[in-house]
Protein backbone atom coordinates (compact mmCIF):
# COMPACT_ATOMS: atom_id res chain seq x y z
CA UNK A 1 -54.11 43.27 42.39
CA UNK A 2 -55.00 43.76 46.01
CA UNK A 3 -52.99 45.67 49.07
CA UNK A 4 -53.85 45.49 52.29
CA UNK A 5 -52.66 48.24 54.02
CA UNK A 6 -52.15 47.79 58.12
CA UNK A 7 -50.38 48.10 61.05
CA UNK A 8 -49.86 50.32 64.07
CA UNK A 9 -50.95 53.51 62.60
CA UNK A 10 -54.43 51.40 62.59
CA UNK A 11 -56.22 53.99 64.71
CA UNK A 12 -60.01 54.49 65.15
CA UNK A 13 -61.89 56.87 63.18
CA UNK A 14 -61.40 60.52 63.23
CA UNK A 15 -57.99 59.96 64.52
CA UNK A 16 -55.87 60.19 61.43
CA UNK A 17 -58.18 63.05 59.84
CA UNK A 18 -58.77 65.09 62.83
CA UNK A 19 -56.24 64.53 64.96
CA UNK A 20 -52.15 64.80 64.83
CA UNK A 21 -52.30 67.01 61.56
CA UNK A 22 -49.10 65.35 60.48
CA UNK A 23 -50.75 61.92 59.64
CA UNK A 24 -52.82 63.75 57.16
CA UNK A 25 -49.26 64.96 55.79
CA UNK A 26 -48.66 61.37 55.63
CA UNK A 27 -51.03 59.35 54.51
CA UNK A 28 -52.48 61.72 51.71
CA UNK A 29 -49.05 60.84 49.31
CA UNK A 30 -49.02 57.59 50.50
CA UNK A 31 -52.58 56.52 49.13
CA UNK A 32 -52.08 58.61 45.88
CA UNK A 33 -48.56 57.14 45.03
CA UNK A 34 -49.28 54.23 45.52
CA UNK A 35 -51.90 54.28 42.82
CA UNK A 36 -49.94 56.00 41.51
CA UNK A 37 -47.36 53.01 40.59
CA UNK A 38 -50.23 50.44 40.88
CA UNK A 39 -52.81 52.06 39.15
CA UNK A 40 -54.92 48.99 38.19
CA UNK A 41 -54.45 48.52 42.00
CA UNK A 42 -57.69 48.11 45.02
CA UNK A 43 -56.34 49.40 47.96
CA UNK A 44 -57.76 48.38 51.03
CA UNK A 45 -56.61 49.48 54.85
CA UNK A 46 -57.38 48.62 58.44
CA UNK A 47 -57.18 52.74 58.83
CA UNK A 48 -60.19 53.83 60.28
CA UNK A 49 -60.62 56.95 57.23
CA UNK A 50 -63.81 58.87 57.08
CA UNK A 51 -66.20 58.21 54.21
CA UNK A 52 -65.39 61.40 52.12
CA UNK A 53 -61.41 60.53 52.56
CA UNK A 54 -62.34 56.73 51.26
CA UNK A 55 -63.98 58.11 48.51
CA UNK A 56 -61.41 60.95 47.22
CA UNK A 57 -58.59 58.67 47.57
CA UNK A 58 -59.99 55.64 46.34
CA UNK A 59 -60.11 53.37 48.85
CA UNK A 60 -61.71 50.50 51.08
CA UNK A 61 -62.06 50.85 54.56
CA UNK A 62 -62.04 47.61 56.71
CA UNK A 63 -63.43 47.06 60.02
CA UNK A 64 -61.08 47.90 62.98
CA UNK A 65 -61.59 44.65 64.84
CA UNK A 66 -59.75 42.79 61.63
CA UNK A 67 -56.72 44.30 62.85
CA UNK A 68 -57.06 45.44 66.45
CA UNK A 69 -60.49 46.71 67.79
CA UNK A 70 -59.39 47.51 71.24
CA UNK A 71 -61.58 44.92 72.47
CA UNK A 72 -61.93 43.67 76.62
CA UNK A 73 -59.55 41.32 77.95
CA UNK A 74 -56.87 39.91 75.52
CA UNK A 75 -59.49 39.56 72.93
CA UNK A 76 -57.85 40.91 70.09
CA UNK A 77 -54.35 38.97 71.30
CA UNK A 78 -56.40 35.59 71.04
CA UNK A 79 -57.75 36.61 67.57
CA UNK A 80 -54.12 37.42 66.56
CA UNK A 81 -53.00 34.05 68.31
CA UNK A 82 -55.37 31.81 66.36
CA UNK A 83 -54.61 33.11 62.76
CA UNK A 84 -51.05 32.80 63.51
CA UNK A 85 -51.07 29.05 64.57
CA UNK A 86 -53.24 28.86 61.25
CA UNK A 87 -51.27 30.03 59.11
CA UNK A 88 -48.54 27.89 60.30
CA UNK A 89 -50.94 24.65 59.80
CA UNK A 90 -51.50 26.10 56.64
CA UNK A 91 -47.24 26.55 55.93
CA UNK A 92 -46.93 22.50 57.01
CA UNK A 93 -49.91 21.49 55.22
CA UNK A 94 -51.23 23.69 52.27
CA UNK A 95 -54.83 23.19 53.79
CA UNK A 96 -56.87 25.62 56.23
CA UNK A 97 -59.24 23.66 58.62
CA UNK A 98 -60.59 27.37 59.42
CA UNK A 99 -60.45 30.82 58.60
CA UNK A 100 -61.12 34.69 59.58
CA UNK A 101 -62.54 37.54 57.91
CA UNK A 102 -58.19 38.84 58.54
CA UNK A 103 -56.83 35.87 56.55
CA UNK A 104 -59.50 35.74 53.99
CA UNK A 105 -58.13 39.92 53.24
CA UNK A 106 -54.99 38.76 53.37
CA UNK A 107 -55.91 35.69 50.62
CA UNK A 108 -56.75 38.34 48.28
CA UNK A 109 -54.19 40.68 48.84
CA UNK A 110 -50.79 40.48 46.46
CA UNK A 111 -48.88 43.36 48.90
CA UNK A 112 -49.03 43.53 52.96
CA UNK A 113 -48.02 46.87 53.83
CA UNK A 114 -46.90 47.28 57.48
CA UNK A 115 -47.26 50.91 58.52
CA UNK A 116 -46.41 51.60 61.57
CA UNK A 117 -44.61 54.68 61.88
CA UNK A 118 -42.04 55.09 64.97
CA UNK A 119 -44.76 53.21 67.17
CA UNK A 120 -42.88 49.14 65.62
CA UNK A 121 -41.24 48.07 69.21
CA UNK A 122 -41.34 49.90 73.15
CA UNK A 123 -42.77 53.34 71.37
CA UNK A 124 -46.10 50.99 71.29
CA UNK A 125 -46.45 51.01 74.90
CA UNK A 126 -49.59 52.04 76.71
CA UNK A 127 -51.14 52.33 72.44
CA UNK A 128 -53.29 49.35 73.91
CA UNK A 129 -52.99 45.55 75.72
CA UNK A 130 -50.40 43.99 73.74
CA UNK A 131 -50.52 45.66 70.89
CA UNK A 132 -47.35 45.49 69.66
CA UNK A 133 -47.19 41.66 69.76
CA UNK A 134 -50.58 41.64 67.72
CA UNK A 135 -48.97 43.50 64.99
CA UNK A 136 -46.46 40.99 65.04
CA UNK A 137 -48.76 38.14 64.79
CA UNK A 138 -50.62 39.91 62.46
CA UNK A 139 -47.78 40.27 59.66
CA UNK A 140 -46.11 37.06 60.39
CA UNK A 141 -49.71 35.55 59.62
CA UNK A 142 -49.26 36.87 56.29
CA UNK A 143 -45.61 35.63 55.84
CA UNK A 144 -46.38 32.19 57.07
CA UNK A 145 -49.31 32.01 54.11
CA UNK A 146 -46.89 33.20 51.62
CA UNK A 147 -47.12 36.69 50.79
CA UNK A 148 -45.11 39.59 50.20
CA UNK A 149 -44.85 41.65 53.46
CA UNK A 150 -43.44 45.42 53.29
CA UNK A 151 -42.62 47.82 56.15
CA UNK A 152 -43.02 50.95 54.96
CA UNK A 153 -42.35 54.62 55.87
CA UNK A 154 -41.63 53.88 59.54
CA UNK A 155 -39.09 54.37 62.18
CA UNK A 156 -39.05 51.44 63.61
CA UNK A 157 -37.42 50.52 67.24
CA UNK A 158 -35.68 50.40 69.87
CA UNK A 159 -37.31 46.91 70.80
CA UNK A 160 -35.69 45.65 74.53
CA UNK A 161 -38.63 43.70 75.66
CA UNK A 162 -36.50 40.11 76.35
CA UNK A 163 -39.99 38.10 75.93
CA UNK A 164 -41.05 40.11 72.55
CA UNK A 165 -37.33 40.69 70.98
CA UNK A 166 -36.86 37.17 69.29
CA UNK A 167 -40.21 37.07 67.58
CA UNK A 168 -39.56 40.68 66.77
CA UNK A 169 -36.26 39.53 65.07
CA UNK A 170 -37.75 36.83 63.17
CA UNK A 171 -40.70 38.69 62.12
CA UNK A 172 -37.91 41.75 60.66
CA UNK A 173 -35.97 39.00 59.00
CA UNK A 174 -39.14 37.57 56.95
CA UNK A 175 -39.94 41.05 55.64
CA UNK A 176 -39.09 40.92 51.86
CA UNK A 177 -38.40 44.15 52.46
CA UNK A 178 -38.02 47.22 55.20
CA UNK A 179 -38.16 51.11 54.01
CA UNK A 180 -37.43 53.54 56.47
CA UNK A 181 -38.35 56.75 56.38
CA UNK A 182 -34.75 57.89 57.81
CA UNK A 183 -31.60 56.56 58.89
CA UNK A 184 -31.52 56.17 62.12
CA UNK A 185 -33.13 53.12 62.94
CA UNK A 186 -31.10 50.97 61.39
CA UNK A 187 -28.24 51.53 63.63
CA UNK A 188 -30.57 51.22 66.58
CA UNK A 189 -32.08 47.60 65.28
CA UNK A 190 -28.56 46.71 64.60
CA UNK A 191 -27.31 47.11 67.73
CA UNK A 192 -30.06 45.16 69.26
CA UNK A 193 -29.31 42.36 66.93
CA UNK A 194 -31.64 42.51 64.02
CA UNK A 195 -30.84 41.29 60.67
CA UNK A 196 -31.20 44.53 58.59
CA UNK A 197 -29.39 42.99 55.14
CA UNK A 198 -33.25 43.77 53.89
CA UNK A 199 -34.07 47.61 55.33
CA UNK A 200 -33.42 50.20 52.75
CA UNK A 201 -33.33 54.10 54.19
CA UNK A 202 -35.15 56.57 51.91
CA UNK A 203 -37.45 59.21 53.33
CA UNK A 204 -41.46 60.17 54.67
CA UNK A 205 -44.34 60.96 51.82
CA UNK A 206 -45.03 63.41 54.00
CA UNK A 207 -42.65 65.37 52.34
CA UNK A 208 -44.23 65.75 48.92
CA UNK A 209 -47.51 67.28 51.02
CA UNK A 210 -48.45 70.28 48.91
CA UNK A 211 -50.58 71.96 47.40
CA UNK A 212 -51.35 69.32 45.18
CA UNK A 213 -52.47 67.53 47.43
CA UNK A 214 -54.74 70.09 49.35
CA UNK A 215 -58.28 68.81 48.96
CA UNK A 216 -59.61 72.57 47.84
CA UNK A 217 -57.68 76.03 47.57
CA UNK A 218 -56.79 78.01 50.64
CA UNK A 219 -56.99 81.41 50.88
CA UNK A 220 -53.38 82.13 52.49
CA UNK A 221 -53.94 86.06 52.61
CA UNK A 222 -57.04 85.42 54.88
CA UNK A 223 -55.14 83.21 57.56
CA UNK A 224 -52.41 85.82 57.49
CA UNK A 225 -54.85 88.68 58.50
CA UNK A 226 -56.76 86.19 61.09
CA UNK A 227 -53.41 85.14 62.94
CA UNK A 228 -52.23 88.97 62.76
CA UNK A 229 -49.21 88.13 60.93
CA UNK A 230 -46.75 91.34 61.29
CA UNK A 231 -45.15 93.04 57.74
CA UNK A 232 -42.94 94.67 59.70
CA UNK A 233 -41.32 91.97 61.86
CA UNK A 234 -40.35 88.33 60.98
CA UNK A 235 -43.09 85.98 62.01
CA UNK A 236 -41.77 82.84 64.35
CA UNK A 237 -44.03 79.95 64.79
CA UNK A 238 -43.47 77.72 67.75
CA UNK A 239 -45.19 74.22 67.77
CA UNK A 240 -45.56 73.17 71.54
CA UNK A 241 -46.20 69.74 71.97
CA UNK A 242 -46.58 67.59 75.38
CA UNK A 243 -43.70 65.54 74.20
CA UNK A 244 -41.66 69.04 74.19
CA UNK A 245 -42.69 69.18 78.00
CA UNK A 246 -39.78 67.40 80.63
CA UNK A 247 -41.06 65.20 83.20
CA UNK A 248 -43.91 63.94 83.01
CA UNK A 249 -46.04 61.77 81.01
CA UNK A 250 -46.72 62.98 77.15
CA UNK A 251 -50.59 62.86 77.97
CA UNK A 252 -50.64 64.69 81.04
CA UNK A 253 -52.78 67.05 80.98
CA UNK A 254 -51.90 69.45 84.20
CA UNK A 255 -48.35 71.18 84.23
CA UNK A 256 -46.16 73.12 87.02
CA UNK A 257 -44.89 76.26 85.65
CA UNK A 258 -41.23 75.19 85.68
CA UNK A 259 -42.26 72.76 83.25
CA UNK A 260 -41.87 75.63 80.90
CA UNK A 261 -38.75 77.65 82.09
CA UNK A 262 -37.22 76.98 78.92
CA UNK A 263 -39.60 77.70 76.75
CA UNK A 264 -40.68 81.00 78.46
CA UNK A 265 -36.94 82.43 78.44
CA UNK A 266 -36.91 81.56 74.29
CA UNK A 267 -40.16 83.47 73.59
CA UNK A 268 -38.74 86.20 75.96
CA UNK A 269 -35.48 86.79 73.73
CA UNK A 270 -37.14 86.12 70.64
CA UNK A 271 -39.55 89.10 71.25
CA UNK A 272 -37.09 91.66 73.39
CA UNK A 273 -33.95 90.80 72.33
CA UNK A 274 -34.63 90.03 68.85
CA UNK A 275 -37.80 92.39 68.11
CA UNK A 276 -39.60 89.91 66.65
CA UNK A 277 -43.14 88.35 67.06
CA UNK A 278 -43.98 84.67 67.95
CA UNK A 279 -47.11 83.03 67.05
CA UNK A 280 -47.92 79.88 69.33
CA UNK A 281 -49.39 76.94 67.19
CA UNK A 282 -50.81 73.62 68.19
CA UNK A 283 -50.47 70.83 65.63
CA UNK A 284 -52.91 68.61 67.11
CA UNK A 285 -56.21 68.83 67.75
CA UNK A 286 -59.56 66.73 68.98
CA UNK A 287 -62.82 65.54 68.18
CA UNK A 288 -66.23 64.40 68.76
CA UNK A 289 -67.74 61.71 67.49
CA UNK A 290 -70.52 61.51 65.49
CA UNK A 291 -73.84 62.32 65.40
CA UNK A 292 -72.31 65.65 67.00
CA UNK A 293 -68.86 65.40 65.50
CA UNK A 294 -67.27 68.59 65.77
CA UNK A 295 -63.78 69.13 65.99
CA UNK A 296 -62.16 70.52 69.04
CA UNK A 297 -58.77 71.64 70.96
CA UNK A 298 -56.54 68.98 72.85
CA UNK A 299 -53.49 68.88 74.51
CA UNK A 300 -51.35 70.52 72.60
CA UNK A 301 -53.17 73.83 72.54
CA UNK A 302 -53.94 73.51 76.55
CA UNK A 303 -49.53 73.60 76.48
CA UNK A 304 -49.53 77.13 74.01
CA UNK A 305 -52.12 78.38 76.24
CA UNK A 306 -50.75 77.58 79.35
CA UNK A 307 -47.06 78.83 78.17
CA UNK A 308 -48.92 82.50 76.67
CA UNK A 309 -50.52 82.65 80.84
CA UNK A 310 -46.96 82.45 82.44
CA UNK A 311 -45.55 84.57 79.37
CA UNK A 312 -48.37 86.74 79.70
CA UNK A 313 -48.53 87.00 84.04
CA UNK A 314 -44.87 87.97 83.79
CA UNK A 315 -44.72 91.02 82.30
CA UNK A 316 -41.85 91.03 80.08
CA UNK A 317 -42.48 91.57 76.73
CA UNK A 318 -44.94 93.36 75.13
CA UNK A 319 -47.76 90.87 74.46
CA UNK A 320 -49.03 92.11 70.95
CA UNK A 321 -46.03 90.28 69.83
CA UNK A 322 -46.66 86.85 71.36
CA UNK A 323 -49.63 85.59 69.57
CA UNK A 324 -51.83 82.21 70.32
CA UNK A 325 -53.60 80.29 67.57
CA UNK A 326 -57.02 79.80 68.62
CA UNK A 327 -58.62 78.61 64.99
CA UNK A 328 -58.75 74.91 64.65
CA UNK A 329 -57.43 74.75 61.26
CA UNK A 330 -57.77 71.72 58.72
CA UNK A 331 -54.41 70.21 57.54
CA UNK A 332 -53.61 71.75 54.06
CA UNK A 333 -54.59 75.24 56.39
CA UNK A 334 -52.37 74.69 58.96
CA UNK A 335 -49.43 73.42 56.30
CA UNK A 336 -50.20 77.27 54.53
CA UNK A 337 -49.90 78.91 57.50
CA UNK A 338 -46.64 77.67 58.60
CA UNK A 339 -45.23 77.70 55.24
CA UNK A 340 -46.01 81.84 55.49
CA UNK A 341 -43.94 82.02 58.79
CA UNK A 342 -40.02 82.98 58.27
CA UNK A 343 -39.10 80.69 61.01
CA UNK A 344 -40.25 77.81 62.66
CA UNK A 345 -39.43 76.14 66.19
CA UNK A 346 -41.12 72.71 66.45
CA UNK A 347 -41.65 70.19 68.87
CA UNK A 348 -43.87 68.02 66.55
CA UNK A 349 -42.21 65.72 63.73
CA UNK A 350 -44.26 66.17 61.07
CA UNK A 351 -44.97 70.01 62.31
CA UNK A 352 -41.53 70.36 61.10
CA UNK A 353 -41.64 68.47 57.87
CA UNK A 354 -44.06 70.85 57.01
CA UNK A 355 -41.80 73.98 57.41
CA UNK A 356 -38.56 72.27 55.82
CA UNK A 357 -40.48 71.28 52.73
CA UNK A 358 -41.73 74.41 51.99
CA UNK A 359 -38.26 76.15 52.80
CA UNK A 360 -38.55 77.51 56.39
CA UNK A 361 -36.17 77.74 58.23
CA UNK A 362 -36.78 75.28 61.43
CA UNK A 363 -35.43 74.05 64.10
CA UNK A 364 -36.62 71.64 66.74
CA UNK A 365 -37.13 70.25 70.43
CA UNK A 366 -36.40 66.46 70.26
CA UNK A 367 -39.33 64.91 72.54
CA UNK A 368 -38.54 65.47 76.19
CA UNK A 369 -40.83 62.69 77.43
CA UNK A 370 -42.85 59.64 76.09
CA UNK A 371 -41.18 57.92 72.80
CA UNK A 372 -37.97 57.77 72.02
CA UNK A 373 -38.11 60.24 68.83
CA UNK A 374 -34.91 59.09 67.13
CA UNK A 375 -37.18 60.39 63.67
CA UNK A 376 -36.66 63.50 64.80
CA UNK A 377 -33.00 63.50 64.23
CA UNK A 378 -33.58 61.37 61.08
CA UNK A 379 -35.98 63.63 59.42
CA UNK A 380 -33.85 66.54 59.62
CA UNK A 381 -30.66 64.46 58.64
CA UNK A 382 -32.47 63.35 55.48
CA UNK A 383 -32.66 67.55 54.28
CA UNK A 384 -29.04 67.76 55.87
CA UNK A 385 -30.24 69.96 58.67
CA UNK A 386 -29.17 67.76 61.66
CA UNK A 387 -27.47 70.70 63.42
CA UNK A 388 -30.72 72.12 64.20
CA UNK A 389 -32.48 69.72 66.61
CA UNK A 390 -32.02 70.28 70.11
CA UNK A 391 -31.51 66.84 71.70
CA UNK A 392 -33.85 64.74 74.48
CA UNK A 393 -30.83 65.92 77.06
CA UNK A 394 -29.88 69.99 76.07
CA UNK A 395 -32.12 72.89 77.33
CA UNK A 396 -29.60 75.38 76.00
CA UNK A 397 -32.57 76.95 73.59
CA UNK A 398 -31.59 80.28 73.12
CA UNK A 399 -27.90 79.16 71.62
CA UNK A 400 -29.89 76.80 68.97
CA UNK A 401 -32.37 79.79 67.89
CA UNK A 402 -29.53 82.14 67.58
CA UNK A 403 -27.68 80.07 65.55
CA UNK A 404 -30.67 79.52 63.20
CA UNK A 405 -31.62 83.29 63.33
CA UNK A 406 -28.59 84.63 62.28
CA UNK A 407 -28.15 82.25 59.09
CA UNK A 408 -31.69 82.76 57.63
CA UNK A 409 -30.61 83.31 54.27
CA UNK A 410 -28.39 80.59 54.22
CA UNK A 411 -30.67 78.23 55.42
CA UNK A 412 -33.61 79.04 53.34
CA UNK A 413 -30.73 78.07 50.40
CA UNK A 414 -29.90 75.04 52.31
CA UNK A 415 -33.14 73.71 51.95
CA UNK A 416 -33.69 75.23 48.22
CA UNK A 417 -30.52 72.51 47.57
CA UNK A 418 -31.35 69.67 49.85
CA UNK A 419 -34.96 69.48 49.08
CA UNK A 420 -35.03 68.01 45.66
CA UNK A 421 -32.93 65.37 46.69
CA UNK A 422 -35.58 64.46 49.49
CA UNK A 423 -38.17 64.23 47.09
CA UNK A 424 -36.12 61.63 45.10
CA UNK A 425 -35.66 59.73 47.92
CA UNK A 426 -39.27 59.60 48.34
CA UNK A 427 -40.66 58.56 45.45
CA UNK A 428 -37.13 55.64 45.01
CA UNK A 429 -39.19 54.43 47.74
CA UNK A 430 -42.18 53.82 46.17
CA UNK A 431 -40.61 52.70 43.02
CA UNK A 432 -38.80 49.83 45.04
CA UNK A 433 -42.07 48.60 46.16
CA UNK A 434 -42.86 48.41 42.42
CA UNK A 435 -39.57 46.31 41.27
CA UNK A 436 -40.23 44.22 44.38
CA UNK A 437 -43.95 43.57 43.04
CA UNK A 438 -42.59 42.80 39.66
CA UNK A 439 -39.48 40.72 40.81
CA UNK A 440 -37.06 42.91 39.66
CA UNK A 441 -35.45 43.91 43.32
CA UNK A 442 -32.65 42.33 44.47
């Protein structure tokens, strides 16, 4: 048995590894579960993974161009093009009169997983020329030549481009199956028309990320004493992410200082008001490539830094108790270090995953700019903690950290309840992909 493992979170190398922290939190349970219930299984992905990932996970790295290489002009939309028209020669005729190294992958393959996170529909925009309708082409390639086609773990929509919508739709309906990662985007395709009669709702693998699946042991006790954790008062993390930011673009770089009003006042109270300390985290970082590969800050850490400045330049608070992440930690680091907080405030998804899962109490920034994160709201409904996400519209901070403050202890039992219900969810998910390879979903 063969998967092929593709879609929009096809991103180049480095990128998944080294980059947003919380695909690592992703696709780490992903790969081992499913070998997990296919264990006689060859997994193969159009994920650009580094050689020592491919390896330790078991896996087969394709080349990027199969998929989408980012290539000049609308070459990778004419590669797409072609396979789809034949594949549909193929579905009239049972005969190929030509092939590509895509179709012959998708030949061998008994499972097409679609992973595409929350970037399926208008959250794909500006991720490269056309992308989205590749990925479309791409799957419905693999429909048209008769195999099974999965959407998994993703948050997909809202989709309102009028020239992409119906092939959307009929691409969604040919799925023999769609598993969400939350709730929320059903309602959102089914206002726009979709047929979701197949799209079950269960919830991320980035929820089982622990240490399990840490690649070696981390030394907690030693990132404690680097970030200056404080005995004495309660540690508060705050992820800052461009897509916390209002206004402007989530990859701008350059930001006015009113930009983080909000943000500025919250530290502010947390520290005089509530005598407590905050400790500013990016959950993102860069890289270079090889032959100097190194790994390096990126925007997220430019937003800490530039919010500890302003906090800083203002005088306020005492500034022993506002503390700035400066190490660029690996994954299964950062995920100890925030599970060591007593409180989290995230603008980062997966930032917060990380904190809920390991019983923190969190609560969270919905994005300000860029995509629409409707996961946001759906991650935190799946551990029944909806309450706590501050929506695209509300700046009203300080109300939503008191709130959260003030019922610690109930929280932190919240979660201890909720959680092993989440990690059901997670693995029914995987276990439907297994009836639905055996015929035994309905």
């Amino acid at each position: 048995m063969q998967i092929l493992l593709t879609g929009l979170c096809t991103l180049h190398w480095g990128r998944i590894e080294y980059g947003n922290i919380g695909n690592y939190y992703i696709v780490v349970p992903l790969f081992r579960k499913l070998h997990e219930i296919f264990p006689e299984a060859d997994i193969v992905t159009t994920m650009q993974m580094t050689d020592e990932f491919a390896k330790r996970e078991n896996i087969k790295v394709l080349p990027l161009d199969l998929y989408y290489g980012w290539r000049d002009g609308l070459c990778d939309t004419k590669s797409a093009i072609e396979e789809y028209g034949i594949a549909k020669l193929y579905n009239k005729t049972n005969q190929f009169y030509t092939t590509t190294p895509y179709i012959e992958e998708v030949l061998k393959s008994d499972l097409i997983i679609d992973f595409s996170g929350d970037m399926w529909g208008d959250n794909s925009e500006k991720m490269g020329e056309n992308r989205y309708l590749v990925d479309l082409l791409k799957i419905r390639t693999a429909q048209l030549l008769g195999k099974r086609t999965v959407m998994f773990a993703s948050s997909p929509g809202p989709v309102t481009d009028s020239s992409i919508v119906g092939f959307a739709k009929e691409v969604y309906k040919n799925f023999d199956l769609v598993i969400n990662r939350e709730g929320f985007s059903i309602d959102i395709l089914k206002k726009e028309g979709f047929d979701v009669s197949n799209t079950k709702s269960y919830a991320c693998p980035a929820w089982l990320f622990d240490k399990t699946y840490y690649p070696e042991t981390v030394n907690a006790s030693t990132i404690i004493k680097k970030e200056h954790f404080s005995d004495r008062k309660k540690n508060i993390g705050m992820i800052l992410a461009t897509y916390s930011l209002p206004g402007s673009s989530f990859d701008a770089w350059e930001r006015d200082d009113e930009d983080f009003r909000d943000f500025v006042s919250l530290v502010e109270h947390i520290v005089k008001d509530r005598n407590e300390r905050v400790i500013l985290i990016s959950h993102s970082n860069g890289f270079e490539l090889p032959p100097n590969f190194k790994r390096t800050h990126w925007r997220d850490y430019k937003m800490i830094s530039k919010l500890y400045e302003i906090i800083e330049s203002r005088g306020n608070v005492n500034m022993s108790d506002v503390r700035k992440v400066d190490s660029i930690y690996q994954p299964w680091e950062m995920h100890t270090l925030i599970g060591n907080l007593d409180m989290l405030i995230s603008g980062r998804v997966h930032g917060a995953v990380a904190g809920l899962e390991q019983g923190i109490p969190t609560i969270a920034f919905d994005y300000k700019n860029g995509p629409l994160a409707h996961k946001m709201s759906g991650f935190f409904s799946v551990i029944g903690m909806e309450e706590y996400v501050i929506s695209r519209d509300e700046n009203d901070f300080i109300t939503y950290f008191d709130k959260a403050y003030d019922e610690l202890d109930c929280i932190k039992s919240r979660l201890r309840d909720n959680f092993p219900n989440v990690e059901r969810k997670v693995e029914e998910s995987f276990l439907l992909l297994q009836r639905l390879m055996e015929g035994t979903e309905t």
